[in-house]
N, C-alpha and C. Protein backbone atom coordinates (compact mmCIF):
# COMPACT_ATOMS: atom_id res chain seq x y z
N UNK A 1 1.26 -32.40 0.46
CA UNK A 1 1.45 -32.43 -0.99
C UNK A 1 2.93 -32.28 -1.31
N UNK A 2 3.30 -32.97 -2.46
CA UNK A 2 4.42 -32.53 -3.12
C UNK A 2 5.24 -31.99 -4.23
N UNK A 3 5.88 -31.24 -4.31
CA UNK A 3 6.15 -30.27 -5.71
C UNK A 3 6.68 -30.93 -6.52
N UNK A 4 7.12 -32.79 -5.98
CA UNK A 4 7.91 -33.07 -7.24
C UNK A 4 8.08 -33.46 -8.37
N UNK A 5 6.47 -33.35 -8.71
CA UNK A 5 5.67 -33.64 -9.57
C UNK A 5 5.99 -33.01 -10.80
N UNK A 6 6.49 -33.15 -12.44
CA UNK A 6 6.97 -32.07 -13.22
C UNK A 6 6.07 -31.26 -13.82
N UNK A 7 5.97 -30.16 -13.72
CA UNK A 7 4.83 -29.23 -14.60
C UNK A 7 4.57 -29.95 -15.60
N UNK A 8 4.59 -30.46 -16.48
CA UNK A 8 4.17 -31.51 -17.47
C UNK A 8 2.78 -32.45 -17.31
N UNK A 9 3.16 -32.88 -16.16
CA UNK A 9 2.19 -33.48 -15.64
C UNK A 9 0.94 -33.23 -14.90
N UNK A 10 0.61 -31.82 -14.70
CA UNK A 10 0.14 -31.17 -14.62
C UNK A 10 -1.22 -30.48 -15.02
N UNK A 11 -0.89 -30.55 -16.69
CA UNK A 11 -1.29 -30.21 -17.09
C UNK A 11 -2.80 -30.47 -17.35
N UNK A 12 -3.88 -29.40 -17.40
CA UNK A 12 -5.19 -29.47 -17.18
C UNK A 12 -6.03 -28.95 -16.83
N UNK A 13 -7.45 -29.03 -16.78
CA UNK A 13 -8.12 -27.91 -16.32
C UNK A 13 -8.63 -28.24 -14.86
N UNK A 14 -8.53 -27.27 -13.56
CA UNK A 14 -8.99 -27.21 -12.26
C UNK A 14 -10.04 -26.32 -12.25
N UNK A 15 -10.74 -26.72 -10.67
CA UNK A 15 -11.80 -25.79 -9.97
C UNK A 15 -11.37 -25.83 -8.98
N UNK A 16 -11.67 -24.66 -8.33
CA UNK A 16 -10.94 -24.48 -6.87
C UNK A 16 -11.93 -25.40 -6.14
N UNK A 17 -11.05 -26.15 -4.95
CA UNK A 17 -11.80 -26.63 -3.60
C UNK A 17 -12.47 -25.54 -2.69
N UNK A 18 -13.36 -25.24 -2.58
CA UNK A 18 -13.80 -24.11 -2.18
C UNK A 18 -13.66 -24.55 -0.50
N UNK A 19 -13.95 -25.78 -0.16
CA UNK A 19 -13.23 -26.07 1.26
C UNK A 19 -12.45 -26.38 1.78
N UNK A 20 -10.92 -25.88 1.28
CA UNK A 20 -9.90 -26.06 1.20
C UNK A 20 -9.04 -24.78 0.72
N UNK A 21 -9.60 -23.81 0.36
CA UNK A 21 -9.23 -22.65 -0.45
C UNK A 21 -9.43 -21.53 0.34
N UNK A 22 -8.59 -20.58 0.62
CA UNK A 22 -8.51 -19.30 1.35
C UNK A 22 -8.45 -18.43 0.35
N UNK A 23 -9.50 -17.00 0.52
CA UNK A 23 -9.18 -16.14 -0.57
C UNK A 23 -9.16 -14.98 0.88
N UNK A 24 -8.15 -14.14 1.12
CA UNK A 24 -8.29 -13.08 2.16
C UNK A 24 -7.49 -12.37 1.99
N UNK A 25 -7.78 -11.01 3.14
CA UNK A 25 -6.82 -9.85 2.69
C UNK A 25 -6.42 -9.07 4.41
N UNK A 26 -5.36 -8.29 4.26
CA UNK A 26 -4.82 -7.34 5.50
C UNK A 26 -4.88 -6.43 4.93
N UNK A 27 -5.26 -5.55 6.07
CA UNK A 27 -5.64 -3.74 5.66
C UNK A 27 -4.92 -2.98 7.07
N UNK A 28 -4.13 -2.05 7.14
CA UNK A 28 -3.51 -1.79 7.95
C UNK A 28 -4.99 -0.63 8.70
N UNK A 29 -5.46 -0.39 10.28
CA UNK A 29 -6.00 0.05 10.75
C UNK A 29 -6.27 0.99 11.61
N UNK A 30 -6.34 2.20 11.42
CA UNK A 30 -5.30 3.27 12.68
C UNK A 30 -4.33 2.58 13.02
N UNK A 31 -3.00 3.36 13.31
CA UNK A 31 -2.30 3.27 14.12
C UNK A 31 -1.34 2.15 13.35
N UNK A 32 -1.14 1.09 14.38
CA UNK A 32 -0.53 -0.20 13.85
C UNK A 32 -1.15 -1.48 13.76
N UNK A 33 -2.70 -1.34 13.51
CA UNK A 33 -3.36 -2.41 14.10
C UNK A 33 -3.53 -2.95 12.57
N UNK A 34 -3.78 -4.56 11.90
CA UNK A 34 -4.48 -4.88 10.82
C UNK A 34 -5.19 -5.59 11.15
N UNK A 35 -6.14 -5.48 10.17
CA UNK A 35 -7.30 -6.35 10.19
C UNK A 35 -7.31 -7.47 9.50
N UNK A 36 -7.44 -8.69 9.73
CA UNK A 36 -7.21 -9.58 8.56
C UNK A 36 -9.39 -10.03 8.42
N UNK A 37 -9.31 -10.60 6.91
CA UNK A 37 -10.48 -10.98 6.46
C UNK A 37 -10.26 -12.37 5.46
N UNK A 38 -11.92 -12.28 4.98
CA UNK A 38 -11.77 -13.62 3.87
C UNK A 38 -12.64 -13.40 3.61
N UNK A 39 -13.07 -14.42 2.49
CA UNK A 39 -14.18 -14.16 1.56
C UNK A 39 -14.62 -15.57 1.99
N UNK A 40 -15.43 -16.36 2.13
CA UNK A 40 -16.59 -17.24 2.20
C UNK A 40 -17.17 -18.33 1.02
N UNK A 41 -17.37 -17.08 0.10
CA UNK A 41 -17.98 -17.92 -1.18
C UNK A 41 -17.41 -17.26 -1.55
N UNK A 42 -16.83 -18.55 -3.31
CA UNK A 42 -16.43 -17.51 -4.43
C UNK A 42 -16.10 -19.30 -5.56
N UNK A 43 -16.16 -19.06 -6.44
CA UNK A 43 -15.42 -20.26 -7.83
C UNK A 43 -14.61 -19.75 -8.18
N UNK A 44 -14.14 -20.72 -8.45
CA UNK A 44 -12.71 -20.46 -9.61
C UNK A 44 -12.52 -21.44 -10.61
N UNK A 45 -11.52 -21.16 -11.61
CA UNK A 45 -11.41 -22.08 -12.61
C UNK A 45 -9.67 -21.79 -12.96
N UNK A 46 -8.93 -22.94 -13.55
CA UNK A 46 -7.84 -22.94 -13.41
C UNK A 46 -7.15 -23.89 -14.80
N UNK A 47 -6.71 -22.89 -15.90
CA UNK A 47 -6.31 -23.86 -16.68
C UNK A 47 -4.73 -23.64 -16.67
N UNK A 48 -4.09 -25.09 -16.37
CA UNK A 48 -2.44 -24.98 -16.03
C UNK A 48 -2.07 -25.76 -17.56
N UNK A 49 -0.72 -25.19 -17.96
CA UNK A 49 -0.14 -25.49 -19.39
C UNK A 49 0.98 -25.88 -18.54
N UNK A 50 1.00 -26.85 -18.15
CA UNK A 50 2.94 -27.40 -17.97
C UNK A 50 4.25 -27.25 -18.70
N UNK A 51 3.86 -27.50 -20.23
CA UNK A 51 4.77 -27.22 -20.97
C UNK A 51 5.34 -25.80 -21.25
N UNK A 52 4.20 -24.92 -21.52
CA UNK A 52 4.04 -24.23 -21.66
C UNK A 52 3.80 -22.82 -21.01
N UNK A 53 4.08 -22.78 -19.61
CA UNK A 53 2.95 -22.12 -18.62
C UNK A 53 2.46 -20.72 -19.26
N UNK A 54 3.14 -20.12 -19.85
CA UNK A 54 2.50 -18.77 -20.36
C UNK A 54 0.59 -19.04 -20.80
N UNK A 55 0.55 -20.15 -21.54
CA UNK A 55 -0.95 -20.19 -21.92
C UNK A 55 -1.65 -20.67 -20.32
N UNK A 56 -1.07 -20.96 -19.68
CA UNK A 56 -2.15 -20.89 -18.22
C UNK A 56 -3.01 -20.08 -18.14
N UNK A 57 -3.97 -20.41 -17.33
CA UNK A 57 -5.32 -19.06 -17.10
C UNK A 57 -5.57 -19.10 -15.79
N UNK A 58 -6.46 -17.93 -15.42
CA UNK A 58 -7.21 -18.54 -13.79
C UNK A 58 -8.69 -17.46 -14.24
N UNK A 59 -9.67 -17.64 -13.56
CA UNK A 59 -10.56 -16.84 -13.31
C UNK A 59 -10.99 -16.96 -11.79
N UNK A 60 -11.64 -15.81 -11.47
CA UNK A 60 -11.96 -16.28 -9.92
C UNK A 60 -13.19 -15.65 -9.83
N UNK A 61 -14.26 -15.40 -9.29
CA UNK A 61 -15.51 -14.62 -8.80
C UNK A 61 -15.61 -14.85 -7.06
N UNK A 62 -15.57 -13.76 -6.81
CA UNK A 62 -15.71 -13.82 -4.96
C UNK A 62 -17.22 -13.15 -5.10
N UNK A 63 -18.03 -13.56 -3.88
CA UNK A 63 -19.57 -13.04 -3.68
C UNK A 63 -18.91 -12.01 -2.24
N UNK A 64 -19.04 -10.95 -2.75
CA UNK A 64 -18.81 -9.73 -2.08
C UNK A 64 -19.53 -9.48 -0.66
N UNK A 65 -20.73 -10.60 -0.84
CA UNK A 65 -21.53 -10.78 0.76
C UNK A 65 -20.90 -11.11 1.78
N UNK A 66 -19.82 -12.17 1.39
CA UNK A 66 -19.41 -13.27 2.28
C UNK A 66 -18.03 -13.02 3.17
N UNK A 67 -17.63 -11.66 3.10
CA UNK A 67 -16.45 -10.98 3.30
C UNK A 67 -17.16 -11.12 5.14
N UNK A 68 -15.65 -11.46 5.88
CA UNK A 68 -15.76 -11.86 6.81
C UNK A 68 -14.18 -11.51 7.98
N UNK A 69 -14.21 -10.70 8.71
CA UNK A 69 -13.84 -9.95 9.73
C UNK A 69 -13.50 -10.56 11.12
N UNK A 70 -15.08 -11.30 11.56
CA UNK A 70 -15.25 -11.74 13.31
C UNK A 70 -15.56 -10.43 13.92
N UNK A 71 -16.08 -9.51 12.73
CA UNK A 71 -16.72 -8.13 13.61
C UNK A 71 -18.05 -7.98 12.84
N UNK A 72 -19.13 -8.28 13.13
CA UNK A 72 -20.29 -8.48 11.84
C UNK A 72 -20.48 -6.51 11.90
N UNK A 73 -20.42 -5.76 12.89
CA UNK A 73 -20.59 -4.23 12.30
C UNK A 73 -19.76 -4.10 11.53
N UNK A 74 -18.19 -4.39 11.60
CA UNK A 74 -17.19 -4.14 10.43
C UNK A 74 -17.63 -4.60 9.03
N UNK A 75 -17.78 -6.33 9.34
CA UNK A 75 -18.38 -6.76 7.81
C UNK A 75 -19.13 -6.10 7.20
N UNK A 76 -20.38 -5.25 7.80
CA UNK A 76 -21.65 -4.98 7.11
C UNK A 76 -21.15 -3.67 6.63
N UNK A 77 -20.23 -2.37 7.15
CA UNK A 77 -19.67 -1.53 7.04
C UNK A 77 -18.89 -2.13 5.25
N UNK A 78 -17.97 -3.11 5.52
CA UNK A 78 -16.90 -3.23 4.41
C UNK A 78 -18.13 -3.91 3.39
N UNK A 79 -19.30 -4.55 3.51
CA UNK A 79 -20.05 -4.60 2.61
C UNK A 79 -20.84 -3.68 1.79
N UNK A 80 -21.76 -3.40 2.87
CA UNK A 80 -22.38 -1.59 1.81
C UNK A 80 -21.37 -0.73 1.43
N UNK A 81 -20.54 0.00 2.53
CA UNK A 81 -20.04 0.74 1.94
C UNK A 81 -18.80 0.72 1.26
N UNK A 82 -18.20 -0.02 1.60
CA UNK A 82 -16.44 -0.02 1.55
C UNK A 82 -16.92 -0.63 -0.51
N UNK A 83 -17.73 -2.43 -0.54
CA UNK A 83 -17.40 -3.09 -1.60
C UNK A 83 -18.75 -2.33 -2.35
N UNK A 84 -19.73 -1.64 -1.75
CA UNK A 84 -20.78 -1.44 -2.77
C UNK A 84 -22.07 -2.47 -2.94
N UNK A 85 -22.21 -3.47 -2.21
CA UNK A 85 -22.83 -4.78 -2.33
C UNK A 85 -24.13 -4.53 -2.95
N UNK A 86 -24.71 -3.55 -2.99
CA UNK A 86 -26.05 -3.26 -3.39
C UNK A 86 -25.98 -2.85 -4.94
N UNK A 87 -24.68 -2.46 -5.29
CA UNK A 87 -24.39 -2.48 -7.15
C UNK A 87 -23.54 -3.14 -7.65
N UNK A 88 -22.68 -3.86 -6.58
CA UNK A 88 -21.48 -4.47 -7.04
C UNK A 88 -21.26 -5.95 -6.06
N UNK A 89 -22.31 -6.85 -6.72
CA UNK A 89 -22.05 -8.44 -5.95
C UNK A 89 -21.40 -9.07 -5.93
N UNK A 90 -20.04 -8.85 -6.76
CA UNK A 90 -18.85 -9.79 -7.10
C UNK A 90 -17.50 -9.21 -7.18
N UNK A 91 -16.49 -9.37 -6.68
CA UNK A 91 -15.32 -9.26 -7.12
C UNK A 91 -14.73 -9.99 -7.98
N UNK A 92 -14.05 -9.56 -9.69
CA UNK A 92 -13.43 -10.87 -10.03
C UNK A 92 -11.67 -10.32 -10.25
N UNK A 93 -11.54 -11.81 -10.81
CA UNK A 93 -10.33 -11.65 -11.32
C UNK A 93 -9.69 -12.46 -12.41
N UNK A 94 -9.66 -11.95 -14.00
CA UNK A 94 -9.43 -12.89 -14.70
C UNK A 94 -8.13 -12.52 -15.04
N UNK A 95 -7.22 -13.42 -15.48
CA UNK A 95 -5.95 -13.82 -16.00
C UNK A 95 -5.75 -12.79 -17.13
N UNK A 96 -4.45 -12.69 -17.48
CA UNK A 96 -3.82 -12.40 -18.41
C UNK A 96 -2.81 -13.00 -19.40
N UNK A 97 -2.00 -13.19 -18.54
CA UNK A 97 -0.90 -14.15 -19.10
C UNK A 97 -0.23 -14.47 -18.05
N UNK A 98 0.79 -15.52 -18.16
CA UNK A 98 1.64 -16.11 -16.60
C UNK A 98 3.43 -16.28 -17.40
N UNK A 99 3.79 -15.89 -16.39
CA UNK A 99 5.47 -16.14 -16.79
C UNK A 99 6.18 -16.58 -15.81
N UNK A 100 6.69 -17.45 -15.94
CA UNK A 100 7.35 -18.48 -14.84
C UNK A 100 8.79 -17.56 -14.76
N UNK A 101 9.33 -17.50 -13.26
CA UNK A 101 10.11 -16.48 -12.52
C UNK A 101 11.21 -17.34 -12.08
N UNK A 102 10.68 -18.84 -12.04
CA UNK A 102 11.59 -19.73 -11.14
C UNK A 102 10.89 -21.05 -10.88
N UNK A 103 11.57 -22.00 -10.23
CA UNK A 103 11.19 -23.56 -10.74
C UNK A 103 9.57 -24.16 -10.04
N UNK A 104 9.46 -23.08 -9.10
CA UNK A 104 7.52 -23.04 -8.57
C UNK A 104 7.17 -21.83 -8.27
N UNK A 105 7.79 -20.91 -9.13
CA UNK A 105 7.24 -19.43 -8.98
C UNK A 105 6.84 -18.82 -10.34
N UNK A 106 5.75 -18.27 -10.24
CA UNK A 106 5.00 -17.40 -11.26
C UNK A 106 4.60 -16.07 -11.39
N UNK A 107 4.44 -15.47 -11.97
CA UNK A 107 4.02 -14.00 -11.86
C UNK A 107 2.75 -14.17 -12.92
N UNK A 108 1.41 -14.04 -12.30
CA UNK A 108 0.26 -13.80 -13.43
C UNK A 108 -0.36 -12.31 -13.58
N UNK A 109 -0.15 -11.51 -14.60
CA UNK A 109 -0.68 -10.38 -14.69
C UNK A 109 -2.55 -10.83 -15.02
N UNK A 110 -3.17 -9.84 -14.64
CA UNK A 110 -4.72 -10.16 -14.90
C UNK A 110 -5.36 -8.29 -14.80
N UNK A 111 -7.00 -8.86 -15.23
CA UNK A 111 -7.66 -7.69 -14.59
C UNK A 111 -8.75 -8.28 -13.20
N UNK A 112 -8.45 -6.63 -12.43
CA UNK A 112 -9.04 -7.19 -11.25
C UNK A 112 -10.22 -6.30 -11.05
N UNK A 113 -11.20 -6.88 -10.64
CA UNK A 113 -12.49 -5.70 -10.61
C UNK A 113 -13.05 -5.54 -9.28
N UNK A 114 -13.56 -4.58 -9.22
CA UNK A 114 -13.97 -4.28 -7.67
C UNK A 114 -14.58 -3.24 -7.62
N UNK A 115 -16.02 -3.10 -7.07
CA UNK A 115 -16.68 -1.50 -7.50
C UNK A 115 -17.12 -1.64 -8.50
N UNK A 116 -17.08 -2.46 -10.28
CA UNK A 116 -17.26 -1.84 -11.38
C UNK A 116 -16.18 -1.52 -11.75
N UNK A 117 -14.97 -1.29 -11.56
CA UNK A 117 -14.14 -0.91 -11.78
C UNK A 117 -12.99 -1.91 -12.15
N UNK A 118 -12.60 -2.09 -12.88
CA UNK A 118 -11.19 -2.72 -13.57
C UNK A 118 -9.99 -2.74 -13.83
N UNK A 119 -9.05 -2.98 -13.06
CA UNK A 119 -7.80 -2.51 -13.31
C UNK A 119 -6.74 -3.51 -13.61
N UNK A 120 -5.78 -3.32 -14.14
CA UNK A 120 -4.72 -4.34 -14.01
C UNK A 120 -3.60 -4.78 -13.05
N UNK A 121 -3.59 -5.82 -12.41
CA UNK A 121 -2.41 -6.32 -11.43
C UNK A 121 -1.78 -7.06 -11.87
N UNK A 122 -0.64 -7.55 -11.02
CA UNK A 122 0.60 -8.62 -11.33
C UNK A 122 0.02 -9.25 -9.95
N UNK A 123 -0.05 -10.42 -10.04
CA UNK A 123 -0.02 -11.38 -8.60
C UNK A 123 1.18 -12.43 -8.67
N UNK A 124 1.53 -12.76 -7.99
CA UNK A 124 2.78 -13.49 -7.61
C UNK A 124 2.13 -15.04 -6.73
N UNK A 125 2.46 -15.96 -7.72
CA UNK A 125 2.05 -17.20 -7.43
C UNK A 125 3.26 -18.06 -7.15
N UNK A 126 3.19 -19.24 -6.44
CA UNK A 126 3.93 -19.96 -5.56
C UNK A 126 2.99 -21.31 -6.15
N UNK A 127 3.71 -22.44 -6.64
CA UNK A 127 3.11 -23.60 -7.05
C UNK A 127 3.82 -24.23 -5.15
N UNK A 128 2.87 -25.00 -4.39
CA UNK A 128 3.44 -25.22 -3.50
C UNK A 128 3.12 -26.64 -3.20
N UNK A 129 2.33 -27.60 -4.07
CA UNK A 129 2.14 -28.92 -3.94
C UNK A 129 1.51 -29.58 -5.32
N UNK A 130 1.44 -31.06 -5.40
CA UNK A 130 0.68 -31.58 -6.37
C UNK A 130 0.74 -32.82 -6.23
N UNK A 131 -0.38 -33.40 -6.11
CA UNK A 131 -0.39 -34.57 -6.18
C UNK A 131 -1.52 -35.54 -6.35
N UNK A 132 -1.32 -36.25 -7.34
CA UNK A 132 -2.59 -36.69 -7.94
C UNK A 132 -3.12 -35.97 -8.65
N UNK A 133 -4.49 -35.62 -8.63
CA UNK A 133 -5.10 -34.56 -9.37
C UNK A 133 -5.49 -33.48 -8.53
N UNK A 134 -4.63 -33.38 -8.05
CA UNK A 134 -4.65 -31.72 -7.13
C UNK A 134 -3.28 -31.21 -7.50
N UNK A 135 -3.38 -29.95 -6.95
CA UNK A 135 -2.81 -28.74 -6.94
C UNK A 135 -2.45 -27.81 -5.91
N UNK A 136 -1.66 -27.56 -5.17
CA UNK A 136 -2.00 -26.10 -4.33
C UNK A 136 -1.38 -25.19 -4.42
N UNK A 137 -1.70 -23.96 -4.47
CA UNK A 137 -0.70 -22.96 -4.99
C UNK A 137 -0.71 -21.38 -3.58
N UNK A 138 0.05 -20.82 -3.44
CA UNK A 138 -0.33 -19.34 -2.71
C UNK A 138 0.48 -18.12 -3.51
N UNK A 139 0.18 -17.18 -2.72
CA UNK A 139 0.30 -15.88 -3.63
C UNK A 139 -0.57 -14.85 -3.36
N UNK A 140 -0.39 -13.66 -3.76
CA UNK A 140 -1.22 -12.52 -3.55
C UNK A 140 -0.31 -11.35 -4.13
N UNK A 141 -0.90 -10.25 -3.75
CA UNK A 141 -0.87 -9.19 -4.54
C UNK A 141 -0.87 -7.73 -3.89
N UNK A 142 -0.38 -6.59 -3.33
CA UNK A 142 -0.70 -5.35 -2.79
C UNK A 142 -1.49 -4.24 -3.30
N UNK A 143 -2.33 -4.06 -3.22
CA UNK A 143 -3.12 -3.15 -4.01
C UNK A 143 -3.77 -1.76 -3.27
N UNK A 144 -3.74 -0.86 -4.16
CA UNK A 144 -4.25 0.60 -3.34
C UNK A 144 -5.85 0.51 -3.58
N UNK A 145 -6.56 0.61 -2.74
CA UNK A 145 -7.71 0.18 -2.63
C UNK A 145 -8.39 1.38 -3.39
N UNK A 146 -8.19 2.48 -3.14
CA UNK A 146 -8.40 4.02 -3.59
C UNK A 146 -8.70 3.67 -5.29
N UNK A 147 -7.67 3.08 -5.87
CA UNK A 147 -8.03 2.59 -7.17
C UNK A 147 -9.00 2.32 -7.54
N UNK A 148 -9.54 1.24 -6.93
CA UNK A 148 -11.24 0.80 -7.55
C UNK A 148 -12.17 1.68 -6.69
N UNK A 149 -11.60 3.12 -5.94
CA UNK A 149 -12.84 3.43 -4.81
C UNK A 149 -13.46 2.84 -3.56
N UNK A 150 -12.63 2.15 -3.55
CA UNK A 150 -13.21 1.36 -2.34
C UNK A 150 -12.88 2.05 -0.62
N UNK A 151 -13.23 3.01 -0.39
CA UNK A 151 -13.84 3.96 0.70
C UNK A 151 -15.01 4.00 0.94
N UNK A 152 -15.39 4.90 1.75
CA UNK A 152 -16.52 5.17 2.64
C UNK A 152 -16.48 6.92 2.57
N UNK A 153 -15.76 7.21 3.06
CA UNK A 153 -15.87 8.90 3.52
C UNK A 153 -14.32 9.21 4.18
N UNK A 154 -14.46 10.81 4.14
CA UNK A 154 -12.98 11.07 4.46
C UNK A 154 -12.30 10.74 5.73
N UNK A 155 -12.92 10.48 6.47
CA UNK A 155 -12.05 9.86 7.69
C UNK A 155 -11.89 8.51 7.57
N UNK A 156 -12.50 7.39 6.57
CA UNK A 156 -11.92 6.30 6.72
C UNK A 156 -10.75 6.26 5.74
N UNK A 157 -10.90 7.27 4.81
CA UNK A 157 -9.96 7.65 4.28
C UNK A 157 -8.52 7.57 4.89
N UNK A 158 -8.39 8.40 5.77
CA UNK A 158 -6.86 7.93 6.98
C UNK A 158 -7.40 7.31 8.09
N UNK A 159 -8.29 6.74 8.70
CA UNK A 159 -8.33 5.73 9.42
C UNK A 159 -7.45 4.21 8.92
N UNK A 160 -8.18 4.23 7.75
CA UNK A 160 -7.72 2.86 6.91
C UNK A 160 -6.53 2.78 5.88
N UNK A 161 -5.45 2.29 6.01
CA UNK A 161 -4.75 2.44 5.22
C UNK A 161 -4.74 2.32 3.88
N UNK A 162 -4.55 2.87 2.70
CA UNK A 162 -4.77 2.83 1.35
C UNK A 162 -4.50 1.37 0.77
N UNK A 163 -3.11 0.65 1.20
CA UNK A 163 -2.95 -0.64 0.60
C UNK A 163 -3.08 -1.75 1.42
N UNK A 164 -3.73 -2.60 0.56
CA UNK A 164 -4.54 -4.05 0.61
C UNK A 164 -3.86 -4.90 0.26
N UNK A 165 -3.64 -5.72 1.32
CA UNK A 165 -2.84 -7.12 0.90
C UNK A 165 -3.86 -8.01 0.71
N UNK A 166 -4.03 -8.52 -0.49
CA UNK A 166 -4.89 -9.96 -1.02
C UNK A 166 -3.64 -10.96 -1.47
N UNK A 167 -4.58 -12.01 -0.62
CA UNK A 167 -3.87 -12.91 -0.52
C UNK A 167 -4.21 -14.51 -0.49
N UNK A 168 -3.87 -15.31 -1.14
CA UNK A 168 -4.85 -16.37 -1.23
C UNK A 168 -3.69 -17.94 -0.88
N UNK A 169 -4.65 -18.99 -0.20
CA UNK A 169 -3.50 -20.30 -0.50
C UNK A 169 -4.80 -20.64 -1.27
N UNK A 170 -4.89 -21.78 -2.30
CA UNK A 170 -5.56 -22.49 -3.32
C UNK A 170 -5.20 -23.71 -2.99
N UNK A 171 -6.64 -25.00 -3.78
CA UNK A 171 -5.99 -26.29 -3.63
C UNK A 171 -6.97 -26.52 -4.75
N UNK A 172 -6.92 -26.87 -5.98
CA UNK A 172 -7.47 -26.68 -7.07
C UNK A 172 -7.19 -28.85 -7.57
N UNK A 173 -8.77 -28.91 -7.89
CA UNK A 173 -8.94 -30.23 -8.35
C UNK A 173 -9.24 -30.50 -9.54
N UNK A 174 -8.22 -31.32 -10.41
CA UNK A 174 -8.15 -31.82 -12.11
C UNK A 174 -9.38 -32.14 -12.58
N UNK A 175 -10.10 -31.59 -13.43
CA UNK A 175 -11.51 -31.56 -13.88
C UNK A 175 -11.57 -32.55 -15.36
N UNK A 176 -10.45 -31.95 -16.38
CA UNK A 176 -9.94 -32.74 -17.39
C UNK A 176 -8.42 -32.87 -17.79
């Protein structure tokens, strides 16, 4: 893909390629070890303002099942207990506003939910291709997991490190 496309042109509403789209995160693990993951299933929706980017949007819904390790005891662990899966089936994340930082860089503040719980982040987006009626973008965000509760008990408490790198590449296709 290529960036040299002018935000102008751009402009429109996307859905994420869901086979083409990475939504994942690093969690630091005793010691010096991390774990990296991903999510499986999830939609998104993506409205880009070229002219304008502040009116941009995103929404996202991840299915909290689909969280994925290559350790299925870990997964099932970070499912019941860590995300709650039995009260809490979704992670989302809707937009706030976006403010362009630089000539393919963004900063989108949003709320992020997890647990039931809602909080506000800044994520840091990277426009990194376009062409045609696609899009691809990356970016992510550091977050203290402790925030939305997302533990188990006091030893995973310092087993697991408090902050969460989420992190996503996107490839989002022009709808209108």
């Amino acid at each position: 893909m290529t960036t040299t496309t002018p935000l102008s042109a751009l402009t429109g509403d996307y859905v994420l390629d869901t086979a083409r789209t990475r939504i994942g995160f690093v969690a630091r693990h005793t010691m010096a070890t991390r774990v990296r993951g991903q999510f499986d299933a999830f939609e998104g929706r993506v409205h880009l303002d070229g002219d304008d980017p502040s009116r941009s949007s995103a929404e996202l819904t991840v299915q909290a099942r689909s969280v994925q390790t290559r350790n299925r005891r870990r997964d099932e662990h970070l499912r019941r207990r860590f995300l709650g899966l039995a009260d809490h089936a979704t992670v989302t994340f809707v937009s706030a506003g976006v403010e362009r930082v630089g000539d393919t860089r963004f900063r989108m503040t949003g709320d992020l939910t997890i647990r039931g719980v809602t909080r506000p982040v800044t994520v840091d987006v990277e426009l990194t291709g376009a062409r045609g009626d696609q899009v691809a973008f990356r970016g992510g965000v550091t977050v203290n997991r402790m925030d939305w509760g997302v533990n188990w008990n006091a030893a995973t408490a310092v087993m697991v490190g408090p902050e969460v790198a989420l992190e996503f590449d996107v490839v989002a296709i022009r709808r209108s």
